[in-house]
Protein backbone atom coordinates (compact mmCIF):
# COMPACT_ATOMS: atom_id res chain seq x y z
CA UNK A 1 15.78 24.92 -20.96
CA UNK A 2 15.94 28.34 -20.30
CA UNK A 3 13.49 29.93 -17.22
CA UNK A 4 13.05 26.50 -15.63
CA UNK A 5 13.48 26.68 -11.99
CA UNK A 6 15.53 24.20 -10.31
CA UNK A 7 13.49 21.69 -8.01
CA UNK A 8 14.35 22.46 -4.29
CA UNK A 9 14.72 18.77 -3.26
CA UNK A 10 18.63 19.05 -3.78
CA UNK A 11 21.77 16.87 -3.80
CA UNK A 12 22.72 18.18 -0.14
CA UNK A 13 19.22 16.68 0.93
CA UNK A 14 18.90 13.46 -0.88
CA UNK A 15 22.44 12.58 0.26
CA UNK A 16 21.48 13.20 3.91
CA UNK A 17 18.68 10.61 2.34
CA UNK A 18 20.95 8.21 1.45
CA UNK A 19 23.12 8.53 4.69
CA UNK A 20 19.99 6.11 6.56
CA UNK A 21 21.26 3.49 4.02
CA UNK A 22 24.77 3.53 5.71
CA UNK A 23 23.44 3.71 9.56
CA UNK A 24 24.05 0.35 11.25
CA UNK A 25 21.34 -0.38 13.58
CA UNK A 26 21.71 -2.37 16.59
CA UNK A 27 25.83 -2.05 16.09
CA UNK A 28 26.88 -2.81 20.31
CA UNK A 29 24.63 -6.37 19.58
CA UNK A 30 25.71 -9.61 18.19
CA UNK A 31 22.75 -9.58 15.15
CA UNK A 32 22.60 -12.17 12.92
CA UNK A 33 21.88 -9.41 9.80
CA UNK A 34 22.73 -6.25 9.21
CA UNK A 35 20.00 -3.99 10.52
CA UNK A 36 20.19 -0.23 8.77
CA UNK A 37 17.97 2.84 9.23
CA UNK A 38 16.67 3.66 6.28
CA UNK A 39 14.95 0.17 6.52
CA UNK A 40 13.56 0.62 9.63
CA UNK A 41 12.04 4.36 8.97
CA UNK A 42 10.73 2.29 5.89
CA UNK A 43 9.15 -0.21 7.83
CA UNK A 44 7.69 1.95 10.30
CA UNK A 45 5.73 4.03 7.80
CA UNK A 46 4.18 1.40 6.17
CA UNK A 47 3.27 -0.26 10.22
CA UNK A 48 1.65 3.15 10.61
CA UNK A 49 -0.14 3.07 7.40
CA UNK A 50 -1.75 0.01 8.20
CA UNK A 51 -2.48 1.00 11.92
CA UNK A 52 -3.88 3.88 10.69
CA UNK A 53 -6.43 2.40 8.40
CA UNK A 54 -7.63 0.32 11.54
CA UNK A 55 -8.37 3.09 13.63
CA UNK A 56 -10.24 3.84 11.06
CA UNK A 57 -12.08 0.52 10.31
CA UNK A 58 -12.39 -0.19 14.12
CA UNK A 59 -11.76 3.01 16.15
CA UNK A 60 -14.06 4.85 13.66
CA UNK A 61 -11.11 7.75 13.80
CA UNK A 62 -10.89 10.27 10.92
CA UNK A 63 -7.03 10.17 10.03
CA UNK A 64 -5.51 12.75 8.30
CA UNK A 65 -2.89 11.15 5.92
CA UNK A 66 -1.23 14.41 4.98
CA UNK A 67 -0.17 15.22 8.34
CA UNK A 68 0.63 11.39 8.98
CA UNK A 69 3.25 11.70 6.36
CA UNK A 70 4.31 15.07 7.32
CA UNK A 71 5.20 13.82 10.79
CA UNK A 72 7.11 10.85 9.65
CA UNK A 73 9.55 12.91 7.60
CA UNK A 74 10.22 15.22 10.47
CA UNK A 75 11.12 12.45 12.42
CA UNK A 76 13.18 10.85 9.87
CA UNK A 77 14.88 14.45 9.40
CA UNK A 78 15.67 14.08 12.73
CA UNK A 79 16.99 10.60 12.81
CA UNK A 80 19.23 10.97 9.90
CA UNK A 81 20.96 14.23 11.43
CA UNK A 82 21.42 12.69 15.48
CA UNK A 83 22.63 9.26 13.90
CA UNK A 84 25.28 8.37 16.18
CA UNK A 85 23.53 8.60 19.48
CA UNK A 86 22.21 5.55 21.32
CA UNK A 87 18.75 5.17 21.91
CA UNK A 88 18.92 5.42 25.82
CA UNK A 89 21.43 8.40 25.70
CA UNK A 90 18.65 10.14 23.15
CA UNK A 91 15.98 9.58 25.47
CA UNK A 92 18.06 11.04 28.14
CA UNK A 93 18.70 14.35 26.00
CA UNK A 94 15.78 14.62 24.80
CA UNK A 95 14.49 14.77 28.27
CA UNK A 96 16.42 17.45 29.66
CA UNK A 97 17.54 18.95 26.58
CA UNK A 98 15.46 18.87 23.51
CA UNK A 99 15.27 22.53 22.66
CA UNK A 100 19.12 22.93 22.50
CA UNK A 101 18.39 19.56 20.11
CA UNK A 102 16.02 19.87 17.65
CA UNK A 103 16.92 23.65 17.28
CA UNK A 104 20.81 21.97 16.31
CA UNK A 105 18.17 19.28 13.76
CA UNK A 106 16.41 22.54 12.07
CA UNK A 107 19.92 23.99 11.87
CA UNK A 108 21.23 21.56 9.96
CA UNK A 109 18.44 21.10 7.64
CA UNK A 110 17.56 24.79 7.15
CA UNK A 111 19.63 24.93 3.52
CA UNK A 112 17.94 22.31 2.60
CA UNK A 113 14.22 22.38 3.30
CA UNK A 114 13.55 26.36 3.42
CA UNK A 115 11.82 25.94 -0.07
CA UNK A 116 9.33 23.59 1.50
CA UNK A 117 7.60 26.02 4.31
CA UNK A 118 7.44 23.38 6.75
CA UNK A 119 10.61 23.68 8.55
CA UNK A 120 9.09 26.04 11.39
CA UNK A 121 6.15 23.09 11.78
CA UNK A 122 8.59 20.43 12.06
CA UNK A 123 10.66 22.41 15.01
CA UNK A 124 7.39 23.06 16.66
CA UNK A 125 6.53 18.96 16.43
CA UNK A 126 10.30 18.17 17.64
CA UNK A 127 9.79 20.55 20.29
CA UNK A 128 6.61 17.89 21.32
CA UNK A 129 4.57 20.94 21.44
CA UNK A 130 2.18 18.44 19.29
CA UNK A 131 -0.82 15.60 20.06
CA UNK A 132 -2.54 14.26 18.06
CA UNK A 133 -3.61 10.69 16.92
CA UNK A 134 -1.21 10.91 14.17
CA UNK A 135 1.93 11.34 16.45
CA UNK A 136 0.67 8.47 18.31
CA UNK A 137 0.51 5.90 15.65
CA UNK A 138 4.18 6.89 14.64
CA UNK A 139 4.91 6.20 17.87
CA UNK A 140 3.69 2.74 18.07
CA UNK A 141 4.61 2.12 14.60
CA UNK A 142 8.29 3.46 16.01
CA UNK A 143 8.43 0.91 18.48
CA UNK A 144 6.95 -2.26 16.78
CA UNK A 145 9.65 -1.80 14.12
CA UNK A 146 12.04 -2.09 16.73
CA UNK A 147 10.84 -4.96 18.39
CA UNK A 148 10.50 -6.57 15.19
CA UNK A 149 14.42 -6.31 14.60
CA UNK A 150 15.37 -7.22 18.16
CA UNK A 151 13.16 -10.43 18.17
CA UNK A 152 15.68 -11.17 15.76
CA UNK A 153 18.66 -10.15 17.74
CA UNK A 154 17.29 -11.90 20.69
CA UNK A 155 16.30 -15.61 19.17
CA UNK A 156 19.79 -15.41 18.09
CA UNK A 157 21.50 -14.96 21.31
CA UNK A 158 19.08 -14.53 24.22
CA UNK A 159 22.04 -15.07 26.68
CA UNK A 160 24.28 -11.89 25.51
CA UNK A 161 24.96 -9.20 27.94
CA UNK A 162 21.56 -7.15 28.47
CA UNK A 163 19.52 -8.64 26.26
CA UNK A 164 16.51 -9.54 28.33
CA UNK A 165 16.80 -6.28 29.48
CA UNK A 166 16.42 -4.06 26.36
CA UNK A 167 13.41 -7.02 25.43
CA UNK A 168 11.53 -5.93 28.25
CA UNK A 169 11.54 -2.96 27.74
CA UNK A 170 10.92 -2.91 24.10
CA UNK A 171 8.07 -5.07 24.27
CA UNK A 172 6.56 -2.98 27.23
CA UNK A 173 6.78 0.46 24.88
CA UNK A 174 4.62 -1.47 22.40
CA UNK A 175 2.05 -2.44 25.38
CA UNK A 176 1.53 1.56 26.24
CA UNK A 177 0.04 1.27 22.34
CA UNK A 178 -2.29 -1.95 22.61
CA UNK A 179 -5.40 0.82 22.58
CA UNK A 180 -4.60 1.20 19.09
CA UNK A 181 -6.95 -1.49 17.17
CA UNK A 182 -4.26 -2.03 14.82
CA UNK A 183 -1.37 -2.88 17.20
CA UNK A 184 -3.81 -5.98 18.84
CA UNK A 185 -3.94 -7.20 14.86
CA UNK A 186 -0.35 -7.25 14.13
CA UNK A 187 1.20 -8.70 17.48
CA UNK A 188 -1.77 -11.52 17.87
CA UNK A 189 -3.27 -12.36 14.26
CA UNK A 190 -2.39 -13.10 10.90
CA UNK A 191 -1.96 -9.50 10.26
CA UNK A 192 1.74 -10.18 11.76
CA UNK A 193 2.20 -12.37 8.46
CA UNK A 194 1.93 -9.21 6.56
CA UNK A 195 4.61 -7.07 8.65
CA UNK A 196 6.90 -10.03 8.46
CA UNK A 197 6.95 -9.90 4.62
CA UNK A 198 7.09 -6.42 4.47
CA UNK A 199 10.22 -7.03 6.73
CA UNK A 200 11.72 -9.31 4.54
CA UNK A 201 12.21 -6.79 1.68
CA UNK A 202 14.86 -5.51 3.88
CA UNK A 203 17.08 -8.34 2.89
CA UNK A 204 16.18 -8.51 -0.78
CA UNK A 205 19.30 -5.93 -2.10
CA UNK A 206 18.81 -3.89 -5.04
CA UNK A 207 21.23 -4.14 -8.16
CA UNK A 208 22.30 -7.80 -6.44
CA UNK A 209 24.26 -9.07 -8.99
CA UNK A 210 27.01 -6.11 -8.57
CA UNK A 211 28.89 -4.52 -4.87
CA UNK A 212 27.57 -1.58 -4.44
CA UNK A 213 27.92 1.15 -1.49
CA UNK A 214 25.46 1.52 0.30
CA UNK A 215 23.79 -1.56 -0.58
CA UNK A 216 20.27 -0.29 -0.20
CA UNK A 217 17.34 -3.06 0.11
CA UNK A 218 13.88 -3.10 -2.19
CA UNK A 219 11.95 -1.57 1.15
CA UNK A 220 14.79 0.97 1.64
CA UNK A 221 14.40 1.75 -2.16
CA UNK A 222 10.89 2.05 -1.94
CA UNK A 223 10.91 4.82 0.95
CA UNK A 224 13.33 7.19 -1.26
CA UNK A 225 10.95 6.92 -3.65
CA UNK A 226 8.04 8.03 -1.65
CA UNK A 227 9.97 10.54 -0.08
CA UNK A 228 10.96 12.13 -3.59
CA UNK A 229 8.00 11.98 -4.99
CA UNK A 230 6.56 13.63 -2.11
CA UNK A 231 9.12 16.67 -2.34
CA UNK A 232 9.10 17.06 -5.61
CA UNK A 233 5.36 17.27 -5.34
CA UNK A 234 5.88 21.05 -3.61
CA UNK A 235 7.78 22.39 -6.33
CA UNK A 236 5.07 20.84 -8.77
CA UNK A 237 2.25 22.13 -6.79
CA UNK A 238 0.57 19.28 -6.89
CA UNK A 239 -2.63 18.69 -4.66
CA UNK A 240 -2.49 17.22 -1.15
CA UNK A 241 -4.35 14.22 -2.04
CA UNK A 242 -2.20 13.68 -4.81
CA UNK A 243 0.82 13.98 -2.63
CA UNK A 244 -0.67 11.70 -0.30
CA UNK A 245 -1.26 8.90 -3.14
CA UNK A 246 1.78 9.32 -4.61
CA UNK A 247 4.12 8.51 -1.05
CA UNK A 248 2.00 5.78 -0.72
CA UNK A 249 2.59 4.48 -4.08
CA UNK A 250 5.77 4.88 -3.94
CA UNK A 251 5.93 3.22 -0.75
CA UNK A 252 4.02 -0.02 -2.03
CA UNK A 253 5.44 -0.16 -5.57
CA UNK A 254 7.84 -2.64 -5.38
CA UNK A 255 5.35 -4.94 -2.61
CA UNK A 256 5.39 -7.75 -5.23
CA UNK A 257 9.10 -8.01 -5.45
CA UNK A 258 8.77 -10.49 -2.11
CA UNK A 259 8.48 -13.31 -4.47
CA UNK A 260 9.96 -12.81 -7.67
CA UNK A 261 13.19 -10.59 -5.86
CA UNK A 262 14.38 -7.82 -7.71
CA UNK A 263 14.63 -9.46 -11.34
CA UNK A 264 16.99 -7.28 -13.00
CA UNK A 265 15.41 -4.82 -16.34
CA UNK A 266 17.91 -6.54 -18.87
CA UNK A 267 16.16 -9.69 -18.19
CA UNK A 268 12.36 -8.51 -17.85
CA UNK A 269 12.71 -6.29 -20.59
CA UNK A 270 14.97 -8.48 -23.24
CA UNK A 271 13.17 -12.20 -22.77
CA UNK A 272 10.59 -11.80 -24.90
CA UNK A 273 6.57 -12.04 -22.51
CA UNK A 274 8.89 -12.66 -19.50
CA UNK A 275 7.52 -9.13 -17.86
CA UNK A 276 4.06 -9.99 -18.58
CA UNK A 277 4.63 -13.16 -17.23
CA UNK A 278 6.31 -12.17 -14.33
CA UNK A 279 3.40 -9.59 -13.65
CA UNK A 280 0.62 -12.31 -13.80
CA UNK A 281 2.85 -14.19 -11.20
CA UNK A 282 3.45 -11.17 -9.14
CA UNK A 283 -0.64 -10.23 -9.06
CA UNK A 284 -1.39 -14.24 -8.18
CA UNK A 285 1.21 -13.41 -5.02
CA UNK A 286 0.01 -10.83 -4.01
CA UNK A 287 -3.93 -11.92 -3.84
CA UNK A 288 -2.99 -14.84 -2.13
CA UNK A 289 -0.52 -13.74 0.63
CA UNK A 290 -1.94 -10.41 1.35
CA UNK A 291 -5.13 -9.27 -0.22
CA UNK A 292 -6.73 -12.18 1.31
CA UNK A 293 -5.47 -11.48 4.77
CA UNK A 294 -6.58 -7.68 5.26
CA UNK A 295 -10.02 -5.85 5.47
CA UNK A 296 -11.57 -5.32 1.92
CA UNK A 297 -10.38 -1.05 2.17
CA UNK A 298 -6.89 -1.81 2.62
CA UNK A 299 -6.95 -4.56 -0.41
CA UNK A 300 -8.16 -2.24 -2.63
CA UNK A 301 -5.46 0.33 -2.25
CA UNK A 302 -2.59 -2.24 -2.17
CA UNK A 303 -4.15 -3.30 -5.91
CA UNK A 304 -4.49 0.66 -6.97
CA UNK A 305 -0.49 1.07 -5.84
CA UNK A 306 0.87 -2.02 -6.58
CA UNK A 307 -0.88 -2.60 -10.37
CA UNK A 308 -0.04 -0.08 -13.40
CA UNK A 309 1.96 1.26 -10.99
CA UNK A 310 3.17 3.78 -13.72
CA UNK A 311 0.33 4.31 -15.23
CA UNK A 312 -1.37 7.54 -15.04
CA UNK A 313 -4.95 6.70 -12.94
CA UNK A 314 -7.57 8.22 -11.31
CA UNK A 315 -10.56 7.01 -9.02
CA UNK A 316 -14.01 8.24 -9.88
CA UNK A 317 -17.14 6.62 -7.94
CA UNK A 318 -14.81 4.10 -6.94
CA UNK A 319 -13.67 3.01 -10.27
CA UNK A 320 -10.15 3.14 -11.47
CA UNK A 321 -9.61 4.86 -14.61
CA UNK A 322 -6.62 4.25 -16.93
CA UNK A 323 -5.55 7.50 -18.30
CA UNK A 324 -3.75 7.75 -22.25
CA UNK A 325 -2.54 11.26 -21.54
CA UNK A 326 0.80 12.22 -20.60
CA UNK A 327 2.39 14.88 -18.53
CA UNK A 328 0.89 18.38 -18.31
CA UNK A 329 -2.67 16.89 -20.74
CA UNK A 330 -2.60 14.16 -17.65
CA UNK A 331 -2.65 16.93 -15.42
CA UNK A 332 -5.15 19.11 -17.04
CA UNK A 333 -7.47 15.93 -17.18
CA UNK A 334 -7.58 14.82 -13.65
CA UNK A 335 -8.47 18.34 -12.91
CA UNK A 336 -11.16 18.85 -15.25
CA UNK A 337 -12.59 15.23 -14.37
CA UNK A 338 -13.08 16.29 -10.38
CA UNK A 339 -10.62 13.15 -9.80
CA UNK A 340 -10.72 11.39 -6.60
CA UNK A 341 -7.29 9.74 -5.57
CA UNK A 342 -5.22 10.53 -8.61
CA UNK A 343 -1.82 8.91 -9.18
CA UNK A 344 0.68 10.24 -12.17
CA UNK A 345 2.06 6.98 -12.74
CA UNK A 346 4.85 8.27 -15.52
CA UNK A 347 6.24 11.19 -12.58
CA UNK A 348 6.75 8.19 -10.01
CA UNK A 349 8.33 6.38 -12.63
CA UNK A 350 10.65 9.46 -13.04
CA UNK A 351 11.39 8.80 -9.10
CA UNK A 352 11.71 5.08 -9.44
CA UNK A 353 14.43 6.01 -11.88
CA UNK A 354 16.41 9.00 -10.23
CA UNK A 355 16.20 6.68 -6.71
CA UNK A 356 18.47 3.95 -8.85
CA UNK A 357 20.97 6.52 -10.67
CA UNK A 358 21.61 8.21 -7.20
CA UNK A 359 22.28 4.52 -5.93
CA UNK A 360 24.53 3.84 -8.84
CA UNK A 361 25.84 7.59 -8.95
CA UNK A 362 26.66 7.61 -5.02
CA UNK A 363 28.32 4.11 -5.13
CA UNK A 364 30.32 5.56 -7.98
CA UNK A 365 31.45 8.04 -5.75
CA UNK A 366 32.54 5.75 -2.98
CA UNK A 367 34.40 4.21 -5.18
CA UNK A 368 32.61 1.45 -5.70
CA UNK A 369 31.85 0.65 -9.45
CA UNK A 370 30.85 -1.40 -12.24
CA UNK A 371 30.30 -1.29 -15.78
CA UNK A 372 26.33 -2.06 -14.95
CA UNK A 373 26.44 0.58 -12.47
CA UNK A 374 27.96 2.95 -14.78
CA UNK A 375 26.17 1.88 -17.57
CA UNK A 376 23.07 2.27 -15.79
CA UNK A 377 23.77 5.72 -14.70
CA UNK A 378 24.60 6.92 -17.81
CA UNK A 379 20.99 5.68 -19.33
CA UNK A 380 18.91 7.39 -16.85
CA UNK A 381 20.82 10.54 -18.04
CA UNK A 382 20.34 10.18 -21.32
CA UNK A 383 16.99 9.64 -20.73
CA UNK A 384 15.78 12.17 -18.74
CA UNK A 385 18.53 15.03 -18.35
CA UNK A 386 15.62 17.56 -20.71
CA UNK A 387 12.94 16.72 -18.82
CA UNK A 388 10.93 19.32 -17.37
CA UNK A 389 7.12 19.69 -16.03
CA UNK A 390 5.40 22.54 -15.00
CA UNK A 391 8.61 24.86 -15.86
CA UNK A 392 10.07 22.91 -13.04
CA UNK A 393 13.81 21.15 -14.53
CA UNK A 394 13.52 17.58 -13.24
CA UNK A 395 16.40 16.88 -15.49
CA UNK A 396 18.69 18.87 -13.29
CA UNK A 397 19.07 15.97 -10.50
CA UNK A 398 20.57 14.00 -13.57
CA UNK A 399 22.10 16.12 -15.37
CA UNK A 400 24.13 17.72 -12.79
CA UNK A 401 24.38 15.86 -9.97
CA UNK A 402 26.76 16.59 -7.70
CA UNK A 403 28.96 14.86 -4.86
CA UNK A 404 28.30 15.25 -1.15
């Protein structure tokens, strides 16, 4: 173990992370669900993924995913540190005083994301010193997510104080975006079908069958894993379409879980074909509710993310390519093969995993445990407290993790 360099996605940062799991959306409203953060900021990427690919389709606009993704997370950096202010009252700062608050936002962060050189970028963007088609989409995506929830809200008590109100106006911030191709789709055609089942996964919750603080959802889950993968990637150097592939898998990876609901690894991996079984069925799902509903581009990517999702893969003349090698031989290979789109299945696999000890780990913290979500903590130690890759020590967010 000895001159390894400690990643610089650290326990300060991925508990601010975790924070969006405990932020009550929506909490002066009578809402028939609990609405939290980290779902929405979940939901809204994967609105502005798809909105994206149909300014592309439609639009003919070149997108540039790296800086799509980059934008996000300075939003969400944002979000997670000015958590307790209202919407409106936000809007109102923001208005008259959003140097005095995003230079607070960069403060707060600056421990924490100096090793990723994009901290200066992301003050500039806050500052709205940036355009760009990007932003927009984020924007739209922004408010569609929130529309989404307060249709909700509002078929469950359309007569509460305001509520017409806040409608209106929600619904008329996603009108300033019905130029985007994408935004006609989802509010008039099928394609809503799809953003309602991504939706859903907010109400599937992870390790179900034990209380848990905070009780994060599969499409909560699914965003820390994009967003660690996509950190880690810095330290790991590894190429910006990589890092693009990777959020995105990450983001996707748990898309067939809509049907089967998070079937707990004791039970996939002890009843003997069950997983295989259970994959067949998730595959069949996932051709007939979604791959059948979008354009042919966007089906083929949900298939590359969403099958062998931990396998190590590679595109070449648009043909997927199931890799045998592991780590750093992996790495070497997709190199030496000119690789379009590569995904290192086995490293997102590593994120899948530290995403669920930090959910046990943190509940632990709170107070809140169990001998599964001990158990379960103490296996992803075991099993990957010595690993390392590219002298970075991934085993140091097991092996020592620390409390808030």
């Amino acid at each position: 173990m000895e001159n390894l360099k400690k990643p610089h996605l650290g326990f300060e940062l991925l508990h601010k992370i975790f924070v969006a799991a405990n932020i009550r959306r929506w909490n002066d409203q009578a809402t028939p669900v609990e609405f939290l953060e980290i779902d929405k900021q979940a939901h809204k990427i994967v609105l502005a993924y798809l909105l994206a690919h149909f300014e592309i389709l439609e639009n003919k606009q070149t997108i540039n995913f790296e800086r799509l993704i980059l934008q996000f997370c300075y939003e969400f950096f944002e979000r997670i540190i000015l958590t307790d202010i209202k919407p409106p009252v936000f809007h109102k700062l923001v208005k008259h005083h959003n140097k005095a608050l995003v230079d607070f936002v960069c403060a707060q962060l600056e421990e924490d994301l100096k090793g990723f050189g994009f901290l200066e970028t992301m003050r500039e963007y806050l500052y709205g010193k940036v355009d760009n088609l990007e932003k927009e989409i984020l924007k739209a995506s922004h408010y569609y997510a929130s529309k989404w929830e307060f249709d909700i809200i509002y078929h469950f008590n359309p007569r509460m104080y305001d509520v017409q109100n806040i409608k209106n106006a929600i619904d008329k911030q996603v009108h300033e975006y019905y130029h985007l191709a994408g935004v006609q789709r989802i509010m008039y055609e099928e394609l809503c079908e799809i953003v309602d089942m991504f939706g859903q996964l907010r109400f599937q919750k992870r390790w179900s069958q034990t209380p848990r603080v905070p009780c994060t959802s599969v499409l909560g889950h699914t965003l820390i894993v994009a967003l660690c993968a996509y950190l880690l990637g810095y330290d790991l150097k590894f190429s910006p379409k990589m890092q693009v592939q990777h959020f995105f898998c990450g983001l996707f990876h748990d898309l067939p879980e809509i049907l089967t609901r998070d079937i707990i690894s004791p039970i996939k991996n002890n009843v003997e074909g069950l997983d295989k079984f259970i994959k067949q069925i998730e595959e069949e799902a996932v051709q007939e509710k979604i791959l059948k509903i979008v354009p042919n581009s966007i089906a083929k990517e949900i298939v590359y993310y969403t099958q062998n999702e931990f396998t190590n893969r590679y595109k070449k003349d648009d043909e997927i390519f199931l890799s045998s090698k592991k780590g750093e031989e992996f790495l070497q290979e997709i190199e030496l093969e000119s690789s379009d789109e590569p995904i290192f299945g086995e490293f997102l696999k590593y994120c899948d995993h530290l995403s669920a000890f930090l959910e046990a780990k943190i509940s632990i913290e709170h107070g809140i445990k169990s001998k599964e979500l001990i158990e379960g903590a103490r296996n992803l130690e075991d099993l990957y407290k010595n690993k390392f890759l590219r002298r970075i020590d991934l085993g140091y967010l097991f092996r020592e993790f620390k409390s808030s």
